[in-house]
N, C-alpha and C. Protein backbone atom coordinates (compact mmCIF):
# COMPACT_ATOMS: atom_id res chain seq x y z
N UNK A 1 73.13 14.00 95.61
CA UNK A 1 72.58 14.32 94.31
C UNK A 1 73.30 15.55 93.76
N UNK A 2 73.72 15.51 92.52
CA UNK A 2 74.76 16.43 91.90
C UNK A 2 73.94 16.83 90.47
N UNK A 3 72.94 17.44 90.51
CA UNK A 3 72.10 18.29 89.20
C UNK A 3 73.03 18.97 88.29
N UNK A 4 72.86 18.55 87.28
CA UNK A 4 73.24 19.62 86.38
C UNK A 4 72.45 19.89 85.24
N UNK A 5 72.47 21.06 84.01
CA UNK A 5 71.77 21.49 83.22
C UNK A 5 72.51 21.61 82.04
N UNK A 6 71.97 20.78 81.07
CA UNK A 6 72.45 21.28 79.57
C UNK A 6 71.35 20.68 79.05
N UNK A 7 71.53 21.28 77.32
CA UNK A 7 70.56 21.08 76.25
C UNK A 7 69.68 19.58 75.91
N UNK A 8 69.13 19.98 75.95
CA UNK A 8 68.31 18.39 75.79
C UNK A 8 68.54 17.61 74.63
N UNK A 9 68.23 16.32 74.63
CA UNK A 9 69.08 15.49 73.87
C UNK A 9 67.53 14.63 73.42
N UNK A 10 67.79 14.10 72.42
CA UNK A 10 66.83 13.36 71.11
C UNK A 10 66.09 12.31 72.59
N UNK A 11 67.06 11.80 72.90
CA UNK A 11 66.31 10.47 74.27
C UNK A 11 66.04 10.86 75.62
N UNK A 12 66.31 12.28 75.63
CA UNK A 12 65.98 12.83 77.01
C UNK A 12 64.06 13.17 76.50
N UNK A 13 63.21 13.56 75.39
CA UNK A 13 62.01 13.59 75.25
C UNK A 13 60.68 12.91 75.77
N UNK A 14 61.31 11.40 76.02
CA UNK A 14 59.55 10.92 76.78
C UNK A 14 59.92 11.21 78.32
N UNK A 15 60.61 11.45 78.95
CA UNK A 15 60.77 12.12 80.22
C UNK A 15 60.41 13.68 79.92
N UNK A 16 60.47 14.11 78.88
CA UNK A 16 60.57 15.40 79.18
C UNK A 16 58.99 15.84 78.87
N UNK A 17 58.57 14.87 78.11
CA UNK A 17 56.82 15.08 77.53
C UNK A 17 56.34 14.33 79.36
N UNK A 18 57.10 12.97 80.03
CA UNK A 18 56.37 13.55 81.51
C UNK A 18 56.11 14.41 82.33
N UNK A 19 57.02 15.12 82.35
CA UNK A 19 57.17 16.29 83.47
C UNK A 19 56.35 17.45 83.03
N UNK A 20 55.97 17.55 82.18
CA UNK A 20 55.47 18.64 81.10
C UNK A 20 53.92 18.15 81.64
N UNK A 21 53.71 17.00 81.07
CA UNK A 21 52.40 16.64 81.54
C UNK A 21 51.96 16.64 82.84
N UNK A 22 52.59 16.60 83.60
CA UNK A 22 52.63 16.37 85.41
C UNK A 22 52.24 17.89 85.84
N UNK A 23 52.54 18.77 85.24
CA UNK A 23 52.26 20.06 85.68
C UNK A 23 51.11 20.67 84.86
N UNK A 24 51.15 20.39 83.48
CA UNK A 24 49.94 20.69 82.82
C UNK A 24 48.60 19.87 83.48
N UNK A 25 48.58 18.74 84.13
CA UNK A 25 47.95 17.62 84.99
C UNK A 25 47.16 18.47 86.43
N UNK A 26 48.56 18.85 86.83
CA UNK A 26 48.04 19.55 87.90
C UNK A 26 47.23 20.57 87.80
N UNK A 27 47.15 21.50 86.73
CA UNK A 27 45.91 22.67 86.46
C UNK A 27 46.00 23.67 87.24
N UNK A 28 47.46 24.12 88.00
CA UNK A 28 47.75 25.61 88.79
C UNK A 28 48.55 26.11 88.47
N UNK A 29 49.70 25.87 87.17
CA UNK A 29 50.68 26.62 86.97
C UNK A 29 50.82 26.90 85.40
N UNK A 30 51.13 25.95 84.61
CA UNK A 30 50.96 26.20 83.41
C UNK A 30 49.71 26.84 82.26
N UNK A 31 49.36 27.36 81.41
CA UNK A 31 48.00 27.66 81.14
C UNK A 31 47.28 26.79 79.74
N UNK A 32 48.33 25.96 79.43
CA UNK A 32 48.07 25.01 78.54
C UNK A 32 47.31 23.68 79.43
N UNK A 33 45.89 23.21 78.80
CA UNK A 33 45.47 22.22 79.36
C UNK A 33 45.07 20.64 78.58
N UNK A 34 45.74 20.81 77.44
CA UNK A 34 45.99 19.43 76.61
C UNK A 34 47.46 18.98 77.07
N UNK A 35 47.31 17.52 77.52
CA UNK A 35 48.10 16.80 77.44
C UNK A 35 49.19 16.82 75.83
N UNK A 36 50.94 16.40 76.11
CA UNK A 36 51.27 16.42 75.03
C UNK A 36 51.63 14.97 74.87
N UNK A 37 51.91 14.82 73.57
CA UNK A 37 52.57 13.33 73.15
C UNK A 37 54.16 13.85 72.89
N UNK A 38 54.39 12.90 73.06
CA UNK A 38 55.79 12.91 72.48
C UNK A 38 56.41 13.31 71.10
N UNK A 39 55.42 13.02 70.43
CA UNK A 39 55.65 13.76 69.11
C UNK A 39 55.30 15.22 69.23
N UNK A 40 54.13 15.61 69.66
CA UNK A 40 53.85 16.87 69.68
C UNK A 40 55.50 17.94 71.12
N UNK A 41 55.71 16.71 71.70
CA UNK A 41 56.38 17.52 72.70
C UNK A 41 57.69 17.61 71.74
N UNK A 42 58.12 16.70 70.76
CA UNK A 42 59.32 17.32 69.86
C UNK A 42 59.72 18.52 69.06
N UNK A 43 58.19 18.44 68.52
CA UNK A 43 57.95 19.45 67.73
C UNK A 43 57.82 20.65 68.08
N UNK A 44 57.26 20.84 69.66
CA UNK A 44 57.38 21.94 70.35
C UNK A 44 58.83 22.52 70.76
N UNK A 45 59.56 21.13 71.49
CA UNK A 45 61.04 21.46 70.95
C UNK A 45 61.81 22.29 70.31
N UNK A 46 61.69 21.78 68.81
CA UNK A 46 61.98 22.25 67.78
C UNK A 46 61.55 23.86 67.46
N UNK A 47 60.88 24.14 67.97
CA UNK A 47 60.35 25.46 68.28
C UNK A 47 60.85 26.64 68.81
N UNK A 48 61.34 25.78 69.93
CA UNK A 48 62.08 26.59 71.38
C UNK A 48 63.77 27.72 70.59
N UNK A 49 64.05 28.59 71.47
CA UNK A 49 65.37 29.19 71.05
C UNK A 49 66.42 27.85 71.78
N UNK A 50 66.53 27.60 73.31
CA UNK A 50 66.73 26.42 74.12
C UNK A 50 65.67 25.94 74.98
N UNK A 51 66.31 24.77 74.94
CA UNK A 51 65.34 23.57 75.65
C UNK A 51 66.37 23.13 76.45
N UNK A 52 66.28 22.78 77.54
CA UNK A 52 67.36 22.58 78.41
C UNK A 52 66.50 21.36 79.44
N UNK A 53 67.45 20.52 80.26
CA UNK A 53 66.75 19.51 81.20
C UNK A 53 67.92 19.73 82.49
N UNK A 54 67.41 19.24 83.65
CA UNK A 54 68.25 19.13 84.83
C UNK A 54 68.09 17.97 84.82
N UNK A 55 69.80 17.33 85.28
CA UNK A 55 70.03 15.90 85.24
C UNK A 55 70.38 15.57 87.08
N UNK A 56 70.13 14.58 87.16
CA UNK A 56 70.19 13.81 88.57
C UNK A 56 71.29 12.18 87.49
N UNK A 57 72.87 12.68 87.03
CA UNK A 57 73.25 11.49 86.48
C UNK A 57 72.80 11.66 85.27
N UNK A 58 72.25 10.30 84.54
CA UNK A 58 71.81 10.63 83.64
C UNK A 58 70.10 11.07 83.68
N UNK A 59 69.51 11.02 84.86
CA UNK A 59 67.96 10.81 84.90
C UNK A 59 67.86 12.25 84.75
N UNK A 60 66.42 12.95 84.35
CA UNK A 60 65.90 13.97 83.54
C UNK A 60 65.29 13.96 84.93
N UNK A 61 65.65 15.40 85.75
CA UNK A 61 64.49 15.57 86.90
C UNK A 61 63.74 17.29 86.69
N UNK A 62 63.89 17.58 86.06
CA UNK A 62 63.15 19.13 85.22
C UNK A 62 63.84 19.45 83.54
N UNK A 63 63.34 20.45 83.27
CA UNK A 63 63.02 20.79 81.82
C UNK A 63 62.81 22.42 82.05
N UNK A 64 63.48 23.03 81.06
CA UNK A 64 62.40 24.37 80.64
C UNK A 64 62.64 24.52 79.44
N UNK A 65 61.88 25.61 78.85
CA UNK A 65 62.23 26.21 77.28
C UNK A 65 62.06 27.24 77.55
N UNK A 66 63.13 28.10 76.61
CA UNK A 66 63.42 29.39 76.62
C UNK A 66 62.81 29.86 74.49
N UNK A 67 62.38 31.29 74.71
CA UNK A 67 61.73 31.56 73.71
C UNK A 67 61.40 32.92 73.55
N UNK A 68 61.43 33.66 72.64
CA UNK A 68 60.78 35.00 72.12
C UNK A 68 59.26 35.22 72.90
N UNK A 69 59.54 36.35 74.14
CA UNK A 69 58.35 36.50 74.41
C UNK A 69 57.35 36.91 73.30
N UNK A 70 57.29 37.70 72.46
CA UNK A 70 56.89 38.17 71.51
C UNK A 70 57.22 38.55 69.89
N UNK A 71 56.79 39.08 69.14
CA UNK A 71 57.40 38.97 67.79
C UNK A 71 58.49 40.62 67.52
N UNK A 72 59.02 40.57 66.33
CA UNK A 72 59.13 41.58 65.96
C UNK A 72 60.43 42.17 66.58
N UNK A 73 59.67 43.68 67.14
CA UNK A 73 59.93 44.33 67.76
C UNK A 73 60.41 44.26 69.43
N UNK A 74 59.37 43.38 69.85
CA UNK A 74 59.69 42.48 71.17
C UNK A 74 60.33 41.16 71.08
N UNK A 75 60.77 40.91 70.72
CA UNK A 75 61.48 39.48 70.02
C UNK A 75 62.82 39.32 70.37
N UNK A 76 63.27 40.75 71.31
CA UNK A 76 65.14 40.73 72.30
C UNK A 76 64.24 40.46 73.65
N UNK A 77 63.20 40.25 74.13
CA UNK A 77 62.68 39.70 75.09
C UNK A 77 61.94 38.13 75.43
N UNK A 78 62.40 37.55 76.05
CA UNK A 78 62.39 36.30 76.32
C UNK A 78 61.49 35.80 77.06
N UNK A 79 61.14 34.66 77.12
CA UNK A 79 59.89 33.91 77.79
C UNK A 79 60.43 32.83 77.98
N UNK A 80 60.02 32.03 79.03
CA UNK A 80 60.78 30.35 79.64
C UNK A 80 59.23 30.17 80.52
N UNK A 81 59.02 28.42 80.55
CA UNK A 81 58.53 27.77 81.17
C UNK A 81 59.52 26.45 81.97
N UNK A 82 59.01 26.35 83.35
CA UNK A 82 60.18 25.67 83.98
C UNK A 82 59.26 24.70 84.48
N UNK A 83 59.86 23.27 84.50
CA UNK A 83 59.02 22.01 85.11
C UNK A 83 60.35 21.29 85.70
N UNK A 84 59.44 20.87 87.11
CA UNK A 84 60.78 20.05 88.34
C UNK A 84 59.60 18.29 87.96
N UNK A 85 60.28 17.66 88.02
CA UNK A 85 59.43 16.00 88.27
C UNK A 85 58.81 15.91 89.52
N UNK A 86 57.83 15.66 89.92
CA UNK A 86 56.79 16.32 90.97
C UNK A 86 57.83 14.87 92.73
N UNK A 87 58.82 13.88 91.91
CA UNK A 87 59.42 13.58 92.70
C UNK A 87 60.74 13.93 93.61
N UNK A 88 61.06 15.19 92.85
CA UNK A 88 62.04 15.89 93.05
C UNK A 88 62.12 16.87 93.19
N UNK A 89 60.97 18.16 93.19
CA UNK A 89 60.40 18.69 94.20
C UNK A 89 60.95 19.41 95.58
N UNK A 90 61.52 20.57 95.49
CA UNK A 90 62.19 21.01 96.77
C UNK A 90 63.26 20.90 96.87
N UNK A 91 64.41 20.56 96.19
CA UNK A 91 65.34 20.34 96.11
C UNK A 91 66.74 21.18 95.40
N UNK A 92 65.68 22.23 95.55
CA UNK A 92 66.42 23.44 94.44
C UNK A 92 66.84 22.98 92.92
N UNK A 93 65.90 22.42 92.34
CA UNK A 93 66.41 21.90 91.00
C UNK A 93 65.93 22.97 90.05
N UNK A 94 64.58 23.64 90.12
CA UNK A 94 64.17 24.82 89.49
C UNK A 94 65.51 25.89 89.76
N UNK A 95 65.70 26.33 91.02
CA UNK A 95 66.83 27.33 91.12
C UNK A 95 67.85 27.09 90.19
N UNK A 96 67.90 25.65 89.95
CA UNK A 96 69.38 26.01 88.93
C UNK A 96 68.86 26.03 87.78
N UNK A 97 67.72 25.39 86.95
CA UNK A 97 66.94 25.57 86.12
C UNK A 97 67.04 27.02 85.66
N UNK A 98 66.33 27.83 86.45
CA UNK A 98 66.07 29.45 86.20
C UNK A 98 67.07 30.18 86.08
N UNK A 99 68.43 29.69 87.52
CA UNK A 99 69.56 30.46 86.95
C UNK A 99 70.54 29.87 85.79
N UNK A 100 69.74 29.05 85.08
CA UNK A 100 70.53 28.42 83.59
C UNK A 100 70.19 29.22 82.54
N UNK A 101 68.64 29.43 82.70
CA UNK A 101 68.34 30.21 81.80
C UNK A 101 68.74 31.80 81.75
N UNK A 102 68.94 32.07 82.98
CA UNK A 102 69.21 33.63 82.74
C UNK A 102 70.48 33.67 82.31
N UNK A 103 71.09 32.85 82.63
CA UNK A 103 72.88 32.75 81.95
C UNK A 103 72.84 32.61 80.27
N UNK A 104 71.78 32.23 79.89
CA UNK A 104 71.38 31.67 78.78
C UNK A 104 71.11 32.95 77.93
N UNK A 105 70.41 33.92 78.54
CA UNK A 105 69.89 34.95 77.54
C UNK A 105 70.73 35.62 76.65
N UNK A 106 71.58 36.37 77.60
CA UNK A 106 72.58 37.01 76.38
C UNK A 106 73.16 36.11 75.32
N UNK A 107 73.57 35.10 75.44
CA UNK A 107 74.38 34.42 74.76
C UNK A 107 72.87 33.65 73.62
N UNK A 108 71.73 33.83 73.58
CA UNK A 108 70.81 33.64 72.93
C UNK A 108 70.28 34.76 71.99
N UNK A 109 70.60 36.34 72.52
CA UNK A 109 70.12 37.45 71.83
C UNK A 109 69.39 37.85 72.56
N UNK A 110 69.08 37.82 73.85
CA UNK A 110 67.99 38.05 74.59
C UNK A 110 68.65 39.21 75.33
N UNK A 111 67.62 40.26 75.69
CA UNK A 111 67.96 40.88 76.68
C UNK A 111 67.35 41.38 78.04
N UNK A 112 66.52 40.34 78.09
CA UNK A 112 65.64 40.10 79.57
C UNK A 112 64.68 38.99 79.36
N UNK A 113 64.15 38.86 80.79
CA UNK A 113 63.12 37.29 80.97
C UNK A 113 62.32 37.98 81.54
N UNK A 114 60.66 37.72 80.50
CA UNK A 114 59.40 37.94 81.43
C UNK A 114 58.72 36.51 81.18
N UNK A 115 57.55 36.65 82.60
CA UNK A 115 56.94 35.69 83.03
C UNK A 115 55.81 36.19 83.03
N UNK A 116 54.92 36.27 81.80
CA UNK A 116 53.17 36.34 81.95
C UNK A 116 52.55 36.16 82.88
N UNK A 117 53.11 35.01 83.49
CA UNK A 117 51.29 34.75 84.36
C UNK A 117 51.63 33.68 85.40
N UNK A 118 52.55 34.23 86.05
CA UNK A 118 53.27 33.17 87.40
C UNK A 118 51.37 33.52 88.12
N UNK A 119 50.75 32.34 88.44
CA UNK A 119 49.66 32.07 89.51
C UNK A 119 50.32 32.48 90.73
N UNK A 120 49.25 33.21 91.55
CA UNK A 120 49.99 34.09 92.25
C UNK A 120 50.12 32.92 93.45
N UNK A 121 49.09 31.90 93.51
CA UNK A 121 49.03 30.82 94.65
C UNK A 121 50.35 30.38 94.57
N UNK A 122 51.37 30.13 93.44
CA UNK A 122 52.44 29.34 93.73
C UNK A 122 53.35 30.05 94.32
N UNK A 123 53.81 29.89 95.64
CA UNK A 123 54.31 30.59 96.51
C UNK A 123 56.30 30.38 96.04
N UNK A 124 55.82 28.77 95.71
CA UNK A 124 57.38 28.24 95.81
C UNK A 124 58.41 29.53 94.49
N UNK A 125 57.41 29.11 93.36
CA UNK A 125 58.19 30.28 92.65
C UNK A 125 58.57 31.67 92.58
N UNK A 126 57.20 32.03 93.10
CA UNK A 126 57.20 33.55 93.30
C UNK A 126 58.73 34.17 94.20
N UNK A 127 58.71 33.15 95.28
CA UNK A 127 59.72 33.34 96.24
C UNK A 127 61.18 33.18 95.54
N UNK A 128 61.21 32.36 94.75
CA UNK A 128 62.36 31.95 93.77
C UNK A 128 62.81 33.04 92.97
N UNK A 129 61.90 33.79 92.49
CA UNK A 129 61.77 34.49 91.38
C UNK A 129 61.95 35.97 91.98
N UNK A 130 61.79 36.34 93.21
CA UNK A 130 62.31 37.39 93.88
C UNK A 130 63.36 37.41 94.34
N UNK A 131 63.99 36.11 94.76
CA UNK A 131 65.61 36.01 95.19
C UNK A 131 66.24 35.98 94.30
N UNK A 132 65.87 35.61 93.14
CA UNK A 132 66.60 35.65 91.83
C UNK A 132 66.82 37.11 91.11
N UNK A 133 65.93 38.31 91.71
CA UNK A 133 66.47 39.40 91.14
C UNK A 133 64.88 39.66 90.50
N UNK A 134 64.16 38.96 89.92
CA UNK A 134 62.83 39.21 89.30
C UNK A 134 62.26 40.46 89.97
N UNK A 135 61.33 41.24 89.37
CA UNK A 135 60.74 42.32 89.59
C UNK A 135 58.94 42.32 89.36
N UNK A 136 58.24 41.79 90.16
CA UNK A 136 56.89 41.79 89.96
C UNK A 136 56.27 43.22 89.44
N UNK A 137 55.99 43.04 88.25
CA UNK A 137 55.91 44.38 87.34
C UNK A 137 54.24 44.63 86.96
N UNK A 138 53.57 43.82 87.47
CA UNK A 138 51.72 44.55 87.22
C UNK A 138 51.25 42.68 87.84
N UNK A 139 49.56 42.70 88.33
CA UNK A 139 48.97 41.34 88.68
C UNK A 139 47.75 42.05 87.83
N UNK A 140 47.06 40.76 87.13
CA UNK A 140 46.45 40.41 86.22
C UNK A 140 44.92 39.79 87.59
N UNK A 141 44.02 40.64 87.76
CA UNK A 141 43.34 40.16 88.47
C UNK A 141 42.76 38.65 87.90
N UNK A 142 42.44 37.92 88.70
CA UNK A 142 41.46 36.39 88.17
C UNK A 142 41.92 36.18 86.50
N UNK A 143 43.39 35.85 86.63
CA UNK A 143 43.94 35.54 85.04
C UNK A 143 44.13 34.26 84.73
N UNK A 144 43.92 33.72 85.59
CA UNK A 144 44.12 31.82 85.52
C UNK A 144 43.19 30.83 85.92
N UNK A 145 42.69 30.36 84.96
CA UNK A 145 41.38 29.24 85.14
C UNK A 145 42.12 28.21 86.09
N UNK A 146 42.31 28.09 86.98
CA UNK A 146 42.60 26.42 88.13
C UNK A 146 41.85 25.84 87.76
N UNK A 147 42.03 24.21 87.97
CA UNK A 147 41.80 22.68 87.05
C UNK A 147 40.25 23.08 87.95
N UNK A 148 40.24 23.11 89.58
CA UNK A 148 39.02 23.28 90.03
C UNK A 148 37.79 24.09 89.59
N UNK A 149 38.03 24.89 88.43
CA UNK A 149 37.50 25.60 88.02
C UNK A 149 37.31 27.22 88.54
N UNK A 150 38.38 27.53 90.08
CA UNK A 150 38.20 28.48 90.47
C UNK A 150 39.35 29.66 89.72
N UNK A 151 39.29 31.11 89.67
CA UNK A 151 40.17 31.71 89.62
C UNK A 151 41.27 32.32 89.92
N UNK A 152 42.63 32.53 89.39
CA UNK A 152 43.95 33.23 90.89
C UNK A 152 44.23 34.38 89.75
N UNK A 153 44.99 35.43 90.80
CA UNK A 153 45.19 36.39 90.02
C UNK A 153 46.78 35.71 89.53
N UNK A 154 47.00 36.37 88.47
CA UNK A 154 48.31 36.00 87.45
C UNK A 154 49.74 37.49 87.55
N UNK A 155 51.02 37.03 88.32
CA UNK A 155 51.47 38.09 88.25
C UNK A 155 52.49 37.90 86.53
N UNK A 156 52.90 39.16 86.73
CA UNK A 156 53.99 39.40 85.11
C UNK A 156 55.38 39.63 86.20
N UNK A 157 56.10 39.22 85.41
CA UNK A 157 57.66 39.36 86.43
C UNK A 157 58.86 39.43 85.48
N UNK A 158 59.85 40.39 85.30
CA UNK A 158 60.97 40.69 84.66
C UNK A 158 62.22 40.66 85.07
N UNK A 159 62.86 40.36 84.66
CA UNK A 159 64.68 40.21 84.91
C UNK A 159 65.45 40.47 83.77
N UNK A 160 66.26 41.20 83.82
CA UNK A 160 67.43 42.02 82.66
C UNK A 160 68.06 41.41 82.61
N UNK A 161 68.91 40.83 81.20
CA UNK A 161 69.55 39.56 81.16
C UNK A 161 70.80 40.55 81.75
């Protein structure tokens, strides 16, 4: 298997509204809990600074979007959400995912990546996200409703583009 990452394409979208859903589904990582459609997942698209997919060939096996953490003034700081296809999974496809995006920033206007509210249960990223250079910068006690209805604390995490 030979992954690679570039910009997402008009027919790469109902794969990409799956994977999106598969993790919003699961109820431990993302904090959005409506399902999207495909239309709505375009439009969100359209939104993004990049939208990027990891390819297995031509098949779509993750997604992220990269974006203005905030407005304004904070608006040279960046925000990304990253989704692997829950079949592909372990395979270091996020790693190249994440290090796409950080390659991505400068050349976007960005000049660092924060992460609101990595759930502190997900071990796989956290660990990712420290070998990658990330800096766990404050935890958000009980910041994330889980699908079970229980609470995890939420860390914030930064990297300088």
């Amino acid at each position: 298997m030979e992954i690679t990452v570039r910009e997402y394409q008009e027919k790469d979208i109902p794969k990409m509204t799956e994977i999106w859903n598969q993790v919003v589904d699961q109820g431990v990582a993302f904090p959005g809990m409506e399902l999207l459609s495909q239309e709505d997942m375009r439009a969100y698209l359209e939104q993004q600074t990049l939208a990027a997919c990891a390819y297995d060939g031509d098949s779509v096996v993750g997604m992220y979007v990269l974006h203005p953490n905030n407005i304004g003034r904070c608006a040279h700081i960046a925000n990304a959400s990253f989704a692997v296809d829950q079949s592909h999974k372990g395979q270091g496809i996020g790693e190249k995912l994440v290090r796409h995006a950080l390659s991505s920033l400068s050349p976007c206007g960005f000049t660092g990546l924060q992460f609101n509210a990595v759930v502190a249960s997900n071990i796989p990223a956290i660990s990712l996200y420290l070998q990658l250079g990330f800096r766990a910068i404050g935890t958000i006690p009980n910041g994330f409703l889980m699908k079970d209805g229980s609470y995890q604390n939420i860390i914030i995490f930064f990297h300088e583009a």
